[in-house]
Structures are given as structure tokens and as C-alpha cells.
C-alpha atoms as a PDB file:
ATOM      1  CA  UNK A   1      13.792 -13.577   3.902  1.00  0.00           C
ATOM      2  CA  UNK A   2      15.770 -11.669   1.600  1.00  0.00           C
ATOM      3  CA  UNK A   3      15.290  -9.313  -1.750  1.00  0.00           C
ATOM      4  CA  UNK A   4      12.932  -7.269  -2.920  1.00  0.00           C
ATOM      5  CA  UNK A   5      10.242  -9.537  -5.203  1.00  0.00           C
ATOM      6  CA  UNK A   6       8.550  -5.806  -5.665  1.00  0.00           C
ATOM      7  CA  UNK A   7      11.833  -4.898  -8.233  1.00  0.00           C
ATOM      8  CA  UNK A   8      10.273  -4.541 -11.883  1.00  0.00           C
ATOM      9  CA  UNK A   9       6.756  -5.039 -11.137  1.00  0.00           C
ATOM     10  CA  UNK A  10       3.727  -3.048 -12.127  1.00  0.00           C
ATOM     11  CA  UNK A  11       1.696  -0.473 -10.336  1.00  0.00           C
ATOM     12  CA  UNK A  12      -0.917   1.784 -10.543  1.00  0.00           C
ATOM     13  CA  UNK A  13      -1.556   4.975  -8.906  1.00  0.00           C
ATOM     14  CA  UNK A  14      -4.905   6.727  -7.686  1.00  0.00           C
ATOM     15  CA  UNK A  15      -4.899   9.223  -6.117  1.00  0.00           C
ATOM     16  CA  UNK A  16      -7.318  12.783  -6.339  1.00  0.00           C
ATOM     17  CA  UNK A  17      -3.609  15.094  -5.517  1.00  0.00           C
ATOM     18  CA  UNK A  18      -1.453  15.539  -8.738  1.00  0.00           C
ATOM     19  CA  UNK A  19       0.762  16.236  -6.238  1.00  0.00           C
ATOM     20  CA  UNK A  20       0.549  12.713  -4.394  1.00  0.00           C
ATOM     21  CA  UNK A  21       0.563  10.696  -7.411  1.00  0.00           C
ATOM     22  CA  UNK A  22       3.747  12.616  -8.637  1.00  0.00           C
ATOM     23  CA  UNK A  23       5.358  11.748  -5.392  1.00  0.00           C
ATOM     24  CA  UNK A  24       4.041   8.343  -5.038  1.00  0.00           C
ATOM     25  CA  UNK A  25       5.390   7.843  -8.830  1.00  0.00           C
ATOM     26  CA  UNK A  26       9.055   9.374  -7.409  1.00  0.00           C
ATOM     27  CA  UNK A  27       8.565   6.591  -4.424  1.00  0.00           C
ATOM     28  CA  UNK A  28       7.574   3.508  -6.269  1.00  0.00           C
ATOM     29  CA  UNK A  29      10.700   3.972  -8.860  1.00  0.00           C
ATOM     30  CA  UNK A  30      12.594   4.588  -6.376  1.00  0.00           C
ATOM     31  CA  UNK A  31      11.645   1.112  -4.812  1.00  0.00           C
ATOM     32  CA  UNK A  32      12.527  -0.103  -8.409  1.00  0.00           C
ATOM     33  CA  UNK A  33       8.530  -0.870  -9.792  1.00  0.00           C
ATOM     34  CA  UNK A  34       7.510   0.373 -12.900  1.00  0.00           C
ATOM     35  CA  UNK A  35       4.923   2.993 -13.075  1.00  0.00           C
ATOM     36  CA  UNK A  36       1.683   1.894 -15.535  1.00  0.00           C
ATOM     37  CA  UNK A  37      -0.576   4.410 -14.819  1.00  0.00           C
ATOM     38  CA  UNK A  38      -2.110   7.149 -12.865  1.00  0.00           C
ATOM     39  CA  UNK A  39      -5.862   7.494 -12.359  1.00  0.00           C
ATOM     40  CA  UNK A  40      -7.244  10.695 -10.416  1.00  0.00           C
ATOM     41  CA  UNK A  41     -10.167   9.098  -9.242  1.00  0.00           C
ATOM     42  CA  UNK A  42     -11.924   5.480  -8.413  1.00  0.00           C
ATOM     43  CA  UNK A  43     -13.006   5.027 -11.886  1.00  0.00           C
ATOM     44  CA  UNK A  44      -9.782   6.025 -13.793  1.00  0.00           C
ATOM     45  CA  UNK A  45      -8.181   3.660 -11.516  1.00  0.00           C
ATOM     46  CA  UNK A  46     -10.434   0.664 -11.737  1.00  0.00           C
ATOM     47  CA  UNK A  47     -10.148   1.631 -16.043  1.00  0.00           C
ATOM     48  CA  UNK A  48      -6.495   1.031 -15.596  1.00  0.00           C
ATOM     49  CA  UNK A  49      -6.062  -1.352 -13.226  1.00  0.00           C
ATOM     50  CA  UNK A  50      -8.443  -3.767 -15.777  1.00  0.00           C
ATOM     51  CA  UNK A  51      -6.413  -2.735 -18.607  1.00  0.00           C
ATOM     52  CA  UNK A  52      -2.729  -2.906 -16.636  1.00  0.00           C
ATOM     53  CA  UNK A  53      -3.301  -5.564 -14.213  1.00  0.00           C
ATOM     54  CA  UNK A  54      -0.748  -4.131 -12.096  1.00  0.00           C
ATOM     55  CA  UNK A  55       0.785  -6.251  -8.591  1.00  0.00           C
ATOM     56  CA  UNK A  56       0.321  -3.038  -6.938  1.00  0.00           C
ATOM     57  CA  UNK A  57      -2.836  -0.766  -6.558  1.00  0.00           C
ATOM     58  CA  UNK A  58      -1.847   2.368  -4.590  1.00  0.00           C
ATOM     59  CA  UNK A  59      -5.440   3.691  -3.912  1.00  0.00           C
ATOM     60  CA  UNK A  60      -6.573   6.703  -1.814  1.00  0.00           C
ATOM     61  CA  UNK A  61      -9.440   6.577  -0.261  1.00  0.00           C
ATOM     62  CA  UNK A  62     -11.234   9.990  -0.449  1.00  0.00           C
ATOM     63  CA  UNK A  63     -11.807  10.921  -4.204  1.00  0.00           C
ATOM     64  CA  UNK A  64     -14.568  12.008  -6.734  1.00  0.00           C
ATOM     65  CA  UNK A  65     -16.789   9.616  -8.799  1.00  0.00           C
ATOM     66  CA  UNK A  66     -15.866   6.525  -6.903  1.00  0.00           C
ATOM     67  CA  UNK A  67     -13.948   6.430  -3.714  1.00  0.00           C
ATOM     68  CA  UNK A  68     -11.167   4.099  -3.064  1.00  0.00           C
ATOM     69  CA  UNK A  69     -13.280   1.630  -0.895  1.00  0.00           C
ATOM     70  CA  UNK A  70     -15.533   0.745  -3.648  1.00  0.00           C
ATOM     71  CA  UNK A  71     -12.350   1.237  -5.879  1.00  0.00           C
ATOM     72  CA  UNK A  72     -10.422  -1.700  -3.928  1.00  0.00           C
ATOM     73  CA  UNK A  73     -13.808  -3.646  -4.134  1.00  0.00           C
ATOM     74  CA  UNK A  74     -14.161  -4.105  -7.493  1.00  0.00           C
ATOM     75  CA  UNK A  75     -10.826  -4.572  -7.807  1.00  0.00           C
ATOM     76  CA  UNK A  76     -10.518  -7.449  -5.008  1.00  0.00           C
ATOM     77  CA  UNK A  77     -13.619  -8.983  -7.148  1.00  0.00           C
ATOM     78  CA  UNK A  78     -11.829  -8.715 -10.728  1.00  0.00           C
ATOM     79  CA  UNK A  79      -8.089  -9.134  -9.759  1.00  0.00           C
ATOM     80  CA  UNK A  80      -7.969 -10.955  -6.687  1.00  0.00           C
ATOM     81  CA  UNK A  81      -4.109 -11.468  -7.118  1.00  0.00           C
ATOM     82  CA  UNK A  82      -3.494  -7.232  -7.481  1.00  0.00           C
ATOM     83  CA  UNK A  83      -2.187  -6.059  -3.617  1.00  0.00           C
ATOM     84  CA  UNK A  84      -3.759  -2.835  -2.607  1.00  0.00           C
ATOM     85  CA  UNK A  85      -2.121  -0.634  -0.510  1.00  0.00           C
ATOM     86  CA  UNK A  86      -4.440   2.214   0.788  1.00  0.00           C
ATOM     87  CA  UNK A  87      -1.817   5.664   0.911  1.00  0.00           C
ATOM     88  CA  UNK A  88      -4.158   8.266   2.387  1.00  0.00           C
ATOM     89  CA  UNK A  89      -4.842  11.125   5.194  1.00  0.00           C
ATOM     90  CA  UNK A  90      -7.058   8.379   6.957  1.00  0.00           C
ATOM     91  CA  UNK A  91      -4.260   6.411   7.915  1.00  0.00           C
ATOM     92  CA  UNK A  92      -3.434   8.203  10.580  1.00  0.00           C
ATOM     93  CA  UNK A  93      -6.642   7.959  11.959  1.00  0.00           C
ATOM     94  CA  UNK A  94      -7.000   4.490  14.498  1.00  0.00           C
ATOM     95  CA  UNK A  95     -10.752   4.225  14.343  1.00  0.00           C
ATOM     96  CA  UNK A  96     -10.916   4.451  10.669  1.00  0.00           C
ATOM     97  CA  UNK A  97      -8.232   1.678  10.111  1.00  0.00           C
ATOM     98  CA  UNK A  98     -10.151  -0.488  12.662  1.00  0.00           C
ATOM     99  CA  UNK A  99     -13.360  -0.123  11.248  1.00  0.00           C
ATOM    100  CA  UNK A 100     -12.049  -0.945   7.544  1.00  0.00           C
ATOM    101  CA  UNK A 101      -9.991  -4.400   9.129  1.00  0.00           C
ATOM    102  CA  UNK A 102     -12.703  -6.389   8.330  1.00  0.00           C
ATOM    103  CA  UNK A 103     -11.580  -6.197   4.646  1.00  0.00           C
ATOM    104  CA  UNK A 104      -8.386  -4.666   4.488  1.00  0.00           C
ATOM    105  CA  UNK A 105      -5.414  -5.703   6.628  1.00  0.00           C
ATOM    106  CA  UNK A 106      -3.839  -2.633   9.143  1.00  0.00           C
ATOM    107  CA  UNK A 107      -0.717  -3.523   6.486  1.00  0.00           C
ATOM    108  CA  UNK A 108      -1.905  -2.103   3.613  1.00  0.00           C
ATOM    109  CA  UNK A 109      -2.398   1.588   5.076  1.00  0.00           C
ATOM    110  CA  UNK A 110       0.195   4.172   4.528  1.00  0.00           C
ATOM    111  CA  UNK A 111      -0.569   7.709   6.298  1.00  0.00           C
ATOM    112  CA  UNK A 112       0.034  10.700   4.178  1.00  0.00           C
ATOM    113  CA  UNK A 113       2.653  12.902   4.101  1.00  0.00           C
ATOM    114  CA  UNK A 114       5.398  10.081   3.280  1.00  0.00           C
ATOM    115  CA  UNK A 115       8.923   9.387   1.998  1.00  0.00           C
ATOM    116  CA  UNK A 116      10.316   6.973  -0.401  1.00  0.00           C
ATOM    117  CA  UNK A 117      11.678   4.617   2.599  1.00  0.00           C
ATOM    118  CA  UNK A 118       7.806   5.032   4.001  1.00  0.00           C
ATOM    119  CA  UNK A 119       6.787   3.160   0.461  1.00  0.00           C
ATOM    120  CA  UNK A 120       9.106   0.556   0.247  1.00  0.00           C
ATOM    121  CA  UNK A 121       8.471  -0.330   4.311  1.00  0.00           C
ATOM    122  CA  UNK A 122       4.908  -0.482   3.295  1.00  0.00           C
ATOM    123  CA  UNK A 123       5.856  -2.517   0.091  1.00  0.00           C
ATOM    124  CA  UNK A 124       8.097  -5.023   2.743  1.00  0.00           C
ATOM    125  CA  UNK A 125       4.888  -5.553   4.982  1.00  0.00           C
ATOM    126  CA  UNK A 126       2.467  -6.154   1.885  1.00  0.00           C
ATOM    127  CA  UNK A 127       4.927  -8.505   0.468  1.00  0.00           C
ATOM    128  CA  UNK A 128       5.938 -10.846   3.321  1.00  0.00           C
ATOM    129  CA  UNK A 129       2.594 -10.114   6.177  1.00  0.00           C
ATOM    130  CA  UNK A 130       3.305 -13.207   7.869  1.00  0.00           C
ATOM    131  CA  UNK A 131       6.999 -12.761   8.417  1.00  0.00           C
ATOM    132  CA  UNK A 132       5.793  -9.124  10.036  1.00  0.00           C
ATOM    133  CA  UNK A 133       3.128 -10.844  11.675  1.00  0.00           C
ATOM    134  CA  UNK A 134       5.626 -13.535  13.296  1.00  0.00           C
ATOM    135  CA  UNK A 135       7.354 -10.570  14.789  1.00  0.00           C
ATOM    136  CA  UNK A 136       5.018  -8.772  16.320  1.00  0.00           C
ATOM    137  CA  UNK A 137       2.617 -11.517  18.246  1.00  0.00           C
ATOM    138  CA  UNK A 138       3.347 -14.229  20.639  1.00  0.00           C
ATOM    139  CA  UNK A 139       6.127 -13.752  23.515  1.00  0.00           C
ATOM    140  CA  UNK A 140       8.145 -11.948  22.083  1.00  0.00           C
ATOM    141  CA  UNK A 141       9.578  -8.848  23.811  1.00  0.00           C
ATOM    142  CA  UNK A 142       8.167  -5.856  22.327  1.00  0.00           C
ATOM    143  CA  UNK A 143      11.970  -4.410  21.973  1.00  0.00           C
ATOM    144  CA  UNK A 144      13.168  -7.675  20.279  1.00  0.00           C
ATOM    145  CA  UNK A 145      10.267  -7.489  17.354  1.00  0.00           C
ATOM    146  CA  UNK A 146      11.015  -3.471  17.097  1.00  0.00           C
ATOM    147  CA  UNK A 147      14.480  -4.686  16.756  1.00  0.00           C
ATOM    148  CA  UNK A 148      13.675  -7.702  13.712  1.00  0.00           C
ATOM    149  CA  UNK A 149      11.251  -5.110  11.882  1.00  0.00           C
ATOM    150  CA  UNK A 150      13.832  -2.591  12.077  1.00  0.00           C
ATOM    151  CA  UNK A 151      16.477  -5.390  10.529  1.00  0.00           C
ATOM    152  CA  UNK A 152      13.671  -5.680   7.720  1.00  0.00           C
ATOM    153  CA  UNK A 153      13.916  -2.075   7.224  1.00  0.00           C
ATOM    154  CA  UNK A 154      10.644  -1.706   8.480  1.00  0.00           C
ATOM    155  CA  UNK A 155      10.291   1.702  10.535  1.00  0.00           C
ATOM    156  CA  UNK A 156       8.279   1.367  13.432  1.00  0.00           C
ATOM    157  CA  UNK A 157       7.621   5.141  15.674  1.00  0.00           C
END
């Protein structure tokens, strides 16, 4: 597995926090994707994900007008090819991300505050899941698959 198949693509940012979306916009060029939009809630988002159609949807979860859950619905159901990558407080939280893996893979959470090499680790696992996934299952020793994420540049605390 090498490069990064993320370089010049499109994304789209919602996110409630001017503040967030600046820094997710700093993050994402920084991982070399181009910026499309910005959307400060579920509906802005959807509005310019349909008019974009980004390969990245960098959604929040808590917003106004339409949260990012119903957000990443109606996107999975128009643009089943657009990744979505949840970046929110929630992430953190185990029993939220459990309760959501019904529908969204524990890959496509990033935990708020973050940094640019955050971003593109979250970009590595949304873009090659069953590399990552290879890693960390089977009988493998758990110091040997922190060792081959960490040669992916994946961080793993």
C-alpha cells in the first residue's frame, strides 16, 4: 500500500464551530484535498454535498436544523460513493460510537480537538479499512499491529 489516493480530491465540511470548519479546512489542505465547501449545519451540508459531490463528507454530528446522523443518511442514500467521516466531541465517547456501528464503521470517527496528522490518519483508515482491519484482528500480537499502523502513519494511544 502506498500514496495518498486522498491528494486533489474534493471535500466538504459541516460543522456548527466556525472555528472547527476553519481548522478542519487548514487540515484537509494540508493532507493535499481541495476544499468545496463549508456548510454550518445538516442542511447546508446535504445543499452542498448534492451540488459538489465531494469524496469526502466531514460531518459533525451535533448541529441545528438537521444533525449529522440524518445528514450522513441522506447522503449515504443520494451519494453512496461520498466517504463520511464523522469529526465530533462524541468521538471520544465509547458507547456512542458503539451504538452508531450499526451504520457507520468505528473508522470514520475522529474525536475533537485534533491536528492535521489526526486528519490525514483518519483519511489513511477511511481510504484503505481493510488493510487497517488486517492489522488489527487475527493472531497477531497486539505490539506487532501497533507497530504496522504506526508504519502507515496511523497513530494509535
Amino acid at each position: 500500500m502506498s500514496g495518498k489516493p486522498w491528494v486533489g480530491r474534493t471535500v466538504v465540511i459541516i460543522d456548527d464551530s466556525q472555528q472547527v470548519r476553519e481548522s478542519l479546512e487548514v487540515a484537509f489542505k494540508a493532507a493535499g484535498m481541495k476544499v468545496v465547501g463549508m456548510g454550518k449545519n445538516g442542511v447546508e451540508g446535504l445543499d452542498l454535498v448534492n451540488q459538489h459531490k465531494p469524496e469526502i463528507a466531514s460531518i459533525d454530528i451535533i448541529m441545528p436544523e438537521m444533525d449529522g446522523i440524518e445528514c450522513m443518511k441522506l447522503i449515504r442514500t443520494k451519494h453512496p460513493e461520498v466517504r463520511c467521516m464523522f469529526v465530533t466531541w462524541l468521538a471520544s465517547e465509547v458507547s456512542i460510537a458503539q451504538s452508531l456501528a450499526d451504520f457507520i464503521p468505528a473508522h470514520a470517527f475522529q474525536a475533537k480537538p485534533f491536528n492535521n496528522g489526526d486528519i490525514e490518519s483518519r483519511l489513511k483508515l477511511l481510504y484503505f479499512p481493510p488493510q487497517v482491519a488486517s492489522l488489527t484482528r487475527g493472531n497477531a500480537k497486539e505490539e506487532d499491529a501497533i507497530e504496522d499502523l504506526s508504519d502507515l502513519g496511523i497513530k494509535v494511544s
